[in-house]
N, C-alpha and C. Protein backbone atom coordinates (compact mmCIF):
# COMPACT_ATOMS: atom_id res chain seq x y z
N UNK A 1 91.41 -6.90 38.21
CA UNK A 1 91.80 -7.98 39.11
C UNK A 1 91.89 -7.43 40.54
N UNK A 2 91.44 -8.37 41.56
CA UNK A 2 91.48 -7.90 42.93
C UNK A 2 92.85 -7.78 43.75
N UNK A 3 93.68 -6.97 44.05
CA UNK A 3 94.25 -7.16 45.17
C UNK A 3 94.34 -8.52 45.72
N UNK A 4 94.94 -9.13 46.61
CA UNK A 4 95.13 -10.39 47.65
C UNK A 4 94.79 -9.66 48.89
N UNK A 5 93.59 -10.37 49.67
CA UNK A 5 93.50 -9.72 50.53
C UNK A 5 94.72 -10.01 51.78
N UNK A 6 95.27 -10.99 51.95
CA UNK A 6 96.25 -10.99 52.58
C UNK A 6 98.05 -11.37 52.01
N UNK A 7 98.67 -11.50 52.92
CA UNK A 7 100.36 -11.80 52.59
C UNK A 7 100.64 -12.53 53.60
N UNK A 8 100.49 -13.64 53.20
CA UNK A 8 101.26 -14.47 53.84
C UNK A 8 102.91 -13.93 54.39
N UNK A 9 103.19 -14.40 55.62
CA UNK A 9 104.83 -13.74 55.98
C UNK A 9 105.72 -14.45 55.03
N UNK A 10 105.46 -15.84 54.78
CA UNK A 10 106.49 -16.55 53.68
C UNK A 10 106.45 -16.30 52.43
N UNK A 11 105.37 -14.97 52.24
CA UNK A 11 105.70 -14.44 50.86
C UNK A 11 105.98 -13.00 50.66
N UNK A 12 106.26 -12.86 52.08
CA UNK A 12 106.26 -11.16 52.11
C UNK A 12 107.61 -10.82 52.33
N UNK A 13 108.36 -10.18 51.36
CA UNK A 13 110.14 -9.45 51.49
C UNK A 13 110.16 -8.74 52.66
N UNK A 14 108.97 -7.52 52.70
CA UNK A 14 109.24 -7.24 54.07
C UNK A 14 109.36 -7.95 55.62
N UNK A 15 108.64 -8.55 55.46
CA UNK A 15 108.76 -9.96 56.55
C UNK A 15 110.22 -10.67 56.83
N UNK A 16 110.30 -11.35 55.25
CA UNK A 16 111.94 -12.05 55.29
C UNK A 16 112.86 -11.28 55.59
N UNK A 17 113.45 -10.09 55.32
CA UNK A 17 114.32 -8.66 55.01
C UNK A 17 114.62 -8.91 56.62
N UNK A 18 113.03 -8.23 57.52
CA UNK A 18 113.65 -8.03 58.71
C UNK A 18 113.25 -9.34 59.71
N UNK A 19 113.30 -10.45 59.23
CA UNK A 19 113.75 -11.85 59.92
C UNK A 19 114.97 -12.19 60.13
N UNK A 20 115.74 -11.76 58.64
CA UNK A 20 116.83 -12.30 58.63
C UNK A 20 117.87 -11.06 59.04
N UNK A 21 117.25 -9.83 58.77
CA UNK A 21 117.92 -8.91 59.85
C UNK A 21 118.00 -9.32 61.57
N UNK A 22 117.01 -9.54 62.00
CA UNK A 22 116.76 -9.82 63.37
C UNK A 22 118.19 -10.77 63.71
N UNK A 23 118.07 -12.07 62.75
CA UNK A 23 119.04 -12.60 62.87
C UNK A 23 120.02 -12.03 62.86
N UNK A 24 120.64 -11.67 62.11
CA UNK A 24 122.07 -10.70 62.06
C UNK A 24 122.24 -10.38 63.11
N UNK A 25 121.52 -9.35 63.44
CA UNK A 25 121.55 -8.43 64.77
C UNK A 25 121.96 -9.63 66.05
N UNK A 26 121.06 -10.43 65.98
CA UNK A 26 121.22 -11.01 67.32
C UNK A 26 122.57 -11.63 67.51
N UNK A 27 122.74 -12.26 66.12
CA UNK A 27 124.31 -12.76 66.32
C UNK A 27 125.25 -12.09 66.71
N UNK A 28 125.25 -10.93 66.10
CA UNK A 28 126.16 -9.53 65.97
C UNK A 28 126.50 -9.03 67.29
N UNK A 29 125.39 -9.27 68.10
CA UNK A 29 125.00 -9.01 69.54
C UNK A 29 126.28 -9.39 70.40
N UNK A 30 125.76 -10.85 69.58
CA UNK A 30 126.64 -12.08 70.66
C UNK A 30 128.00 -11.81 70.47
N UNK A 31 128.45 -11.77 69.27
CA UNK A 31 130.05 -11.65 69.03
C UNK A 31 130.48 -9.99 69.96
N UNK A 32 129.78 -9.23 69.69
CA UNK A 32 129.57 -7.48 70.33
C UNK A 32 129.81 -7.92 71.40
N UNK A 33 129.18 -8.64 72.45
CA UNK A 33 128.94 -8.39 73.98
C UNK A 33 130.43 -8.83 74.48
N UNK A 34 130.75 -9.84 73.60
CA UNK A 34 132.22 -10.57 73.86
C UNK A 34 133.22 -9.64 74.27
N UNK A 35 132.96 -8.37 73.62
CA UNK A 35 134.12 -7.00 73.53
C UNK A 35 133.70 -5.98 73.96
N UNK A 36 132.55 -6.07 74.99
CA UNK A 36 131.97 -5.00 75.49
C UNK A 36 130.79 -3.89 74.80
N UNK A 37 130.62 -4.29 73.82
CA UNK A 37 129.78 -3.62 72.64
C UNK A 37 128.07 -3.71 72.37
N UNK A 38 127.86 -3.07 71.93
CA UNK A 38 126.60 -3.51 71.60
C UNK A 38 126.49 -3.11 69.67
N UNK A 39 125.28 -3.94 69.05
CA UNK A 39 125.18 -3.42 67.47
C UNK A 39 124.97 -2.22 67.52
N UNK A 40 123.88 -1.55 68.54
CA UNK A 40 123.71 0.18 68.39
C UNK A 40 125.01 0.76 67.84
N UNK A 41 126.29 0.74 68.28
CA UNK A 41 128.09 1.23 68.24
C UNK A 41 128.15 0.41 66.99
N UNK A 42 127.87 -0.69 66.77
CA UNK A 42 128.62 -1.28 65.35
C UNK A 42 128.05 -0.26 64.37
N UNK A 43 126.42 0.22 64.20
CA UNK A 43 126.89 0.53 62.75
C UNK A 43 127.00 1.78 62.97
N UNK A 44 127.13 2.87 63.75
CA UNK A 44 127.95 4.09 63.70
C UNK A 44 129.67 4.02 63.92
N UNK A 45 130.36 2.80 63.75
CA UNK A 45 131.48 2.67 63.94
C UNK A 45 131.73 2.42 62.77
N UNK A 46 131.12 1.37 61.66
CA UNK A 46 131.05 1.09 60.25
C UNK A 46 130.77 2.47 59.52
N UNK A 47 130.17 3.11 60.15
CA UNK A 47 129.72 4.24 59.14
C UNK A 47 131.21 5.08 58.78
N UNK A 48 131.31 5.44 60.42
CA UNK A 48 132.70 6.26 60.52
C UNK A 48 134.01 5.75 60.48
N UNK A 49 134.15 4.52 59.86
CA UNK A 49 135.23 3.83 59.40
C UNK A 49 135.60 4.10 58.06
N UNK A 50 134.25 4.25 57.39
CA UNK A 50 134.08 4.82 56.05
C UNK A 50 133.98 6.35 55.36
N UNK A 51 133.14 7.70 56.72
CA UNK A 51 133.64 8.85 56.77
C UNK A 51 133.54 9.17 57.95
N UNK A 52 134.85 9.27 58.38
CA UNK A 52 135.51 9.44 59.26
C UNK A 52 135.40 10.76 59.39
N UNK A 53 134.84 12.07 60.75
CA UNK A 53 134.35 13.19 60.47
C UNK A 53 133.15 13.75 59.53
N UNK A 54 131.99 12.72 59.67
CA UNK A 54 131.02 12.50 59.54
C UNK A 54 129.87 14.01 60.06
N UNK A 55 128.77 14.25 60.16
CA UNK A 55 128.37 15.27 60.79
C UNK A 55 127.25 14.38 61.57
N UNK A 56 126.69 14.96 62.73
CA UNK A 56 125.44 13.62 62.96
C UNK A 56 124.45 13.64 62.06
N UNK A 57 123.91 14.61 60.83
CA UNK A 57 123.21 14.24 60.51
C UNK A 57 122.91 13.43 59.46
N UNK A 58 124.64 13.43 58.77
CA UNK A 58 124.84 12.39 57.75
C UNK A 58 125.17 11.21 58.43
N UNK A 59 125.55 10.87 59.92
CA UNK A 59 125.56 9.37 60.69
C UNK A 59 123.95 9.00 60.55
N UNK A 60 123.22 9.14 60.98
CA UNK A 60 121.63 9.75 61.01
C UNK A 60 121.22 8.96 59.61
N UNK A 61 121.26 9.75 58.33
CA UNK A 61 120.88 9.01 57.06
C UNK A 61 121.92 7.49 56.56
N UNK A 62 123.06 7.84 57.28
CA UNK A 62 123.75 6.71 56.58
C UNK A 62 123.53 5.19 57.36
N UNK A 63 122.87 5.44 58.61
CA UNK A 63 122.39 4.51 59.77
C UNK A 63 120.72 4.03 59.56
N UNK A 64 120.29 5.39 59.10
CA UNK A 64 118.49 5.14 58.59
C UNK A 64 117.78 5.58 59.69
N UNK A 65 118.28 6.15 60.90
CA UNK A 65 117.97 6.01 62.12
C UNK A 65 117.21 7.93 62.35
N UNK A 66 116.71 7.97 63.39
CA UNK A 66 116.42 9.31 63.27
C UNK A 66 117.44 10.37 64.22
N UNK A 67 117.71 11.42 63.80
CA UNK A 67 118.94 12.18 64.63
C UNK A 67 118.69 12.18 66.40
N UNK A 68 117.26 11.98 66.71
CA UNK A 68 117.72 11.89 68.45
C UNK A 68 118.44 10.74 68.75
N UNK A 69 118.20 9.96 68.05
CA UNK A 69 118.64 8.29 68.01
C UNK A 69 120.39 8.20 67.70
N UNK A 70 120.73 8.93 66.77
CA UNK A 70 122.39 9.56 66.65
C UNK A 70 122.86 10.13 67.76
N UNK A 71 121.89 10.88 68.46
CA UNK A 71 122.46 11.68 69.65
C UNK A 71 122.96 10.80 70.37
N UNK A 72 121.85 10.01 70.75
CA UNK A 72 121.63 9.22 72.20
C UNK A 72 122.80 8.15 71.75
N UNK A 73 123.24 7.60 71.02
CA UNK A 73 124.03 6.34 70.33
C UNK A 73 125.47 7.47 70.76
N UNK A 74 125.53 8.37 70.17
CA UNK A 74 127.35 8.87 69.81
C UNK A 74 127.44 9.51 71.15
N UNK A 75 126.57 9.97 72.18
CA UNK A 75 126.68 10.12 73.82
C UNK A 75 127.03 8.69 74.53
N UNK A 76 126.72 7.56 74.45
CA UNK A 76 127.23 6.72 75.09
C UNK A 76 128.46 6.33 74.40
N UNK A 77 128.43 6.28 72.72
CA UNK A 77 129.87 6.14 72.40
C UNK A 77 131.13 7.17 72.86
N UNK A 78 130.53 7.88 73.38
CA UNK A 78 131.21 9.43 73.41
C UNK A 78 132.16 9.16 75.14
N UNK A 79 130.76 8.57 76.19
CA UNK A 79 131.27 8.63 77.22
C UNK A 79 132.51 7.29 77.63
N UNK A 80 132.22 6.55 76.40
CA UNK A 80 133.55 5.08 76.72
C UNK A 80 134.92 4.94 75.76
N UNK A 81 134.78 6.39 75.10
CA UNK A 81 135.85 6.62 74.76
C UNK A 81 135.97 6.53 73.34
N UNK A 82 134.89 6.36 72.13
CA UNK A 82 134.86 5.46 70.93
C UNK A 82 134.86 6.82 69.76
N UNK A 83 134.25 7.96 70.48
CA UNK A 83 133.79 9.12 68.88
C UNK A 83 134.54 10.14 70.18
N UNK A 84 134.98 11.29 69.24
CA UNK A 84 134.75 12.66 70.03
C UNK A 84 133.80 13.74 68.65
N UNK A 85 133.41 14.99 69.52
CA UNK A 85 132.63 15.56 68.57
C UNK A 85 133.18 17.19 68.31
N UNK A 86 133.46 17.67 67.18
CA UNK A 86 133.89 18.70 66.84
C UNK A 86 133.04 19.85 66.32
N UNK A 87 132.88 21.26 66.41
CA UNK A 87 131.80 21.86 66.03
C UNK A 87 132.75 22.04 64.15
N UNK A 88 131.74 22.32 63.08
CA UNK A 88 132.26 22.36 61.80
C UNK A 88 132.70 23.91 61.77
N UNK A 89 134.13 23.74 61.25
CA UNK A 89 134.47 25.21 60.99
C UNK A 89 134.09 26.24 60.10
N UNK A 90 132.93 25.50 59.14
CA UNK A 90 132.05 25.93 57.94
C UNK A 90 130.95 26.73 58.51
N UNK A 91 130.43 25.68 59.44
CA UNK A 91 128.83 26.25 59.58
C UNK A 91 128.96 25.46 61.24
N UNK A 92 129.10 26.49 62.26
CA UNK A 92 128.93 25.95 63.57
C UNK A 92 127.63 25.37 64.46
N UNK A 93 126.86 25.59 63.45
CA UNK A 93 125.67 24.68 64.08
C UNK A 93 125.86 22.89 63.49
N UNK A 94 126.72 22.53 62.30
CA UNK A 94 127.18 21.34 63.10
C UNK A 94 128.23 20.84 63.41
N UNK A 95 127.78 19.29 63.92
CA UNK A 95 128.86 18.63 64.54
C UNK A 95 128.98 17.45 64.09
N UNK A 96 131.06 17.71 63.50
CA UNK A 96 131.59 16.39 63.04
C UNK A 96 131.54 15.29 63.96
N UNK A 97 132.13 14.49 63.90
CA UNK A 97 131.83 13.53 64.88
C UNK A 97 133.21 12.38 63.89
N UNK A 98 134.45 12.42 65.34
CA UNK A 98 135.57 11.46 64.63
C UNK A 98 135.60 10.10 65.54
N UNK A 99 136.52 9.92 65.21
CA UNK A 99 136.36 8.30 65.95
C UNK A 99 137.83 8.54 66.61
N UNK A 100 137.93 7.83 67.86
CA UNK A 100 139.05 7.85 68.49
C UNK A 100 140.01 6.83 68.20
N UNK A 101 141.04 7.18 68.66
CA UNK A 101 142.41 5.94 68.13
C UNK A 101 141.83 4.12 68.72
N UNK A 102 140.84 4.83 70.41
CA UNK A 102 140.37 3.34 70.52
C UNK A 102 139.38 2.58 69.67
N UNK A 103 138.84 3.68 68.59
CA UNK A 103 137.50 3.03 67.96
C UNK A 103 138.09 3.12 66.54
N UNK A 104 139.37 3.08 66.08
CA UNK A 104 139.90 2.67 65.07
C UNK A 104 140.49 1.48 65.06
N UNK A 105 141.46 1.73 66.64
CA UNK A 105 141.59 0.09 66.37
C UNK A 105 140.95 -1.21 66.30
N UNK A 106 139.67 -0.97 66.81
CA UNK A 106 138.50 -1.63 67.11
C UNK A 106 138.32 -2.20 65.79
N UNK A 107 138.21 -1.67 64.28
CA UNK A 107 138.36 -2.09 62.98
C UNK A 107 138.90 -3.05 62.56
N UNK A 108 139.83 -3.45 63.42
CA UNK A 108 140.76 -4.87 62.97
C UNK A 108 140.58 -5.69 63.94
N UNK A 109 139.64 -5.53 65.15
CA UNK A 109 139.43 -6.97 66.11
C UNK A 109 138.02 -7.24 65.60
N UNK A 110 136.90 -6.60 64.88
CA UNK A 110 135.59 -6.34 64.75
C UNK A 110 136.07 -7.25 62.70
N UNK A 111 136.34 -6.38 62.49
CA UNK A 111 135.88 -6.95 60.93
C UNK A 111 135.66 -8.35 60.52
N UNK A 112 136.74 -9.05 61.29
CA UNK A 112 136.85 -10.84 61.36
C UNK A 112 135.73 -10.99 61.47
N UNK A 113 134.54 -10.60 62.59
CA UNK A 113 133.73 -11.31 62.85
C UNK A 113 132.42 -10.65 62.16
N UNK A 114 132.96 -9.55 61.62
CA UNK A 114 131.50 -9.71 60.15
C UNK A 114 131.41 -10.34 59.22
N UNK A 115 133.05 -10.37 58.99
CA UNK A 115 132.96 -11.51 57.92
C UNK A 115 132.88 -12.77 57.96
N UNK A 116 133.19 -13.42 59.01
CA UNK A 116 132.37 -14.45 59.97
C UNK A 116 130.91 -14.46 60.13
N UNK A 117 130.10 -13.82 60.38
CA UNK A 117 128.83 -13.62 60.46
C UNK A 117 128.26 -13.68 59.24
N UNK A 118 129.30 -13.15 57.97
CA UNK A 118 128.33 -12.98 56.63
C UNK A 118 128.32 -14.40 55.97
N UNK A 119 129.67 -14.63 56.64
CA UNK A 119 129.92 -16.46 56.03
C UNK A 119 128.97 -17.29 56.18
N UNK A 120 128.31 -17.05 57.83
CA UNK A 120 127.58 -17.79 58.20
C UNK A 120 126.48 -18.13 57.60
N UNK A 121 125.79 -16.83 57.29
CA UNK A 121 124.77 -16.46 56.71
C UNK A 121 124.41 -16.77 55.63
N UNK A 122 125.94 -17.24 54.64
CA UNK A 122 125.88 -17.03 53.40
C UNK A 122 126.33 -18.54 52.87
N UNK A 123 126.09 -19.41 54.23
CA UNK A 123 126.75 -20.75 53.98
C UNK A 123 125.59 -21.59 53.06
N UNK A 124 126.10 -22.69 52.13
CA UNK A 124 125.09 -23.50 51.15
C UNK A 124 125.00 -22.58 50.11
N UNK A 125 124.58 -20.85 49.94
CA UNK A 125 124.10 -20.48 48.97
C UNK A 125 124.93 -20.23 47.85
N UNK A 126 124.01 -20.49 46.85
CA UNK A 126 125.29 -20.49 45.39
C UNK A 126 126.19 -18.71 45.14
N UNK A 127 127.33 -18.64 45.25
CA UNK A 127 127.94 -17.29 44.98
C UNK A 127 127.10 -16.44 43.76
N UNK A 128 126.48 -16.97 42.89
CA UNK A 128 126.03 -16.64 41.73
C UNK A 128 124.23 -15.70 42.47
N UNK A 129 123.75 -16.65 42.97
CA UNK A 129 122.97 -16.44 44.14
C UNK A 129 122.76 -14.86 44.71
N UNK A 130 123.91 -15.14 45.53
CA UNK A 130 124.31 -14.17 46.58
C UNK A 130 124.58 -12.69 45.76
N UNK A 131 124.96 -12.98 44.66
CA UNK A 131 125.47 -11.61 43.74
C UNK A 131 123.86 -11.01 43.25
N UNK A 132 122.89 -11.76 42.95
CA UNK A 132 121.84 -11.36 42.56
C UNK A 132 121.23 -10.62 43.34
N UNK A 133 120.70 -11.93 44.72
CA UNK A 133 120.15 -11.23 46.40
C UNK A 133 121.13 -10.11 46.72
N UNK A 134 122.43 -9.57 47.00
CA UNK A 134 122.74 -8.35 46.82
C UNK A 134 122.22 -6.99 45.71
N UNK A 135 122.12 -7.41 44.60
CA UNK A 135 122.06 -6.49 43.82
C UNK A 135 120.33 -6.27 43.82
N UNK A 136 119.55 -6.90 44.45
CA UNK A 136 118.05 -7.02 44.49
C UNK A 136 117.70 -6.51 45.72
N UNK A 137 118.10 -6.89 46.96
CA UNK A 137 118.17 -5.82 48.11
C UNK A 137 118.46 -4.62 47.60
N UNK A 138 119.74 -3.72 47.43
CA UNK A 138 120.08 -2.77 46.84
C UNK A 138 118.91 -1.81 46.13
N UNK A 139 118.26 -2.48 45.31
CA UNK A 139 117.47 -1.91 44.78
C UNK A 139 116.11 -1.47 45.31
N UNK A 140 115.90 -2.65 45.92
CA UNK A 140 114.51 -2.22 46.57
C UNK A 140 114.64 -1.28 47.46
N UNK A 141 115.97 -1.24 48.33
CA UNK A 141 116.31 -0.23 49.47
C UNK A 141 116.13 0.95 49.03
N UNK A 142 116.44 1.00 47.69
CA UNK A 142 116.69 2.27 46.52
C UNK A 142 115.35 2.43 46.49
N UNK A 143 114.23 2.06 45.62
CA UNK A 143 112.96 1.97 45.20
C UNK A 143 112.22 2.65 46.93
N UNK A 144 112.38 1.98 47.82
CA UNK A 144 111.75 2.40 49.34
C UNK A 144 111.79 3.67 49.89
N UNK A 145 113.28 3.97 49.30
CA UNK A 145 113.72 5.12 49.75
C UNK A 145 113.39 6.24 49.04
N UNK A 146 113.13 6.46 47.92
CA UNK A 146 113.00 7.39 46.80
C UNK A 146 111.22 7.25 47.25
N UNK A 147 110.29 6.04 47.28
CA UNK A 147 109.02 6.23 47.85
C UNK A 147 108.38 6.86 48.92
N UNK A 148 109.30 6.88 49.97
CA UNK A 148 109.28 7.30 51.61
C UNK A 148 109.16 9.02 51.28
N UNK A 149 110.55 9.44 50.35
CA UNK A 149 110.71 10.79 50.24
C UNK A 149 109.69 11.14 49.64
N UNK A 150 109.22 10.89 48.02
CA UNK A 150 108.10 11.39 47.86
C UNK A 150 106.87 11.18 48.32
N UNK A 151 106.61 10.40 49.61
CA UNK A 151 105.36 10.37 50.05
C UNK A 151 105.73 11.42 51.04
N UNK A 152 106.30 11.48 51.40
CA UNK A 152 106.82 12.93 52.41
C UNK A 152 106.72 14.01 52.06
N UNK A 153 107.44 14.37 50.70
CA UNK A 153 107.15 15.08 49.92
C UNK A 153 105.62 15.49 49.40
N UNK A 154 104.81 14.71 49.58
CA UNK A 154 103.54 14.99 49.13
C UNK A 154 103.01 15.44 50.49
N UNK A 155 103.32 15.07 51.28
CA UNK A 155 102.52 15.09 52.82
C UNK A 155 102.80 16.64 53.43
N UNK A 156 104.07 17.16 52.83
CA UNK A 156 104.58 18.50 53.14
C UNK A 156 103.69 19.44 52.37
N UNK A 157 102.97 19.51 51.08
CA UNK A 157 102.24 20.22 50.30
C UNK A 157 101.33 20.21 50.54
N UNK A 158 100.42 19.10 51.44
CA UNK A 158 98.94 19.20 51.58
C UNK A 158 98.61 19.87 52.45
């Protein structure tokens, strides 16, 4: 059987995934700008809400982003007061990276409005729904990611 030579965008996950990302983001934007913020700071603030003394290169994988991109993000968070950065007392080539008392409290004026945002997002659809489309994202993220590496992995041997 042949391949399809094309994909339509209304049938393509990758398409929908980052449509409805776009969306997110932009909203995310809007509620962000309200408080001086931008999404770049939200999800290295989410990250390090969760490990707190993080290193950049685990902000880096836990963001998806590439480490100059960590740099350049935790330097402007760095200069408004939000992360400071510590060398590791293990191995001094790296650097933890904590969050300041102002970018903790930031956790309890910020969360309302993700969960606001997810509401939004998540308005009409059946809860039953939503538990599936979670657990089906999840996976594919999983499936993408384990593909990426071993095509990398192959690309390093040739």
């Amino acid at each position: 059987m042949t391949p399809p030579v094309d994909l339509p965008p209304g049938d393509s996950f990758g398409f929908q995934v980052r449509r409805c990302h776009r969306a997110f983001d932009r909203l995310l934007n809007v509620y962000l700008a309200r408080k001086g913020l931008t999404s770049g700071f939200w999800y290295f603030l989410r990250a390090l809400w969760q490990e707190n003394g993080a290193t950049q290169k685990r902000l880096s994988q836990l963001n998806n982003v590439t480490e100059p991109t960590t740099v350049t993000t935790l330097n402007a968070m760095t200069r408004i007061g939000l992360v400071r950065r510590e060398r590791n007392v293990a191995d001094r080539r790296k650097l933890n990276v904590f969050l300041t008392p102002k970018a903790e409290g930031l956790k309890a004026l910020l969360m309302p409005d993700a969960h606001e945002i997810n509401a939004i997002a998540c308005a009409g659809v059946d809860p039953a729904d939503l538990a599936v489309g979670l657990r089906v994202l999840k996976q594919m993220s999983a499936n993408l990611t384990r593909e990426a590496a071993r095509v990398s992995a192959e690309g390093d041997t040739a």
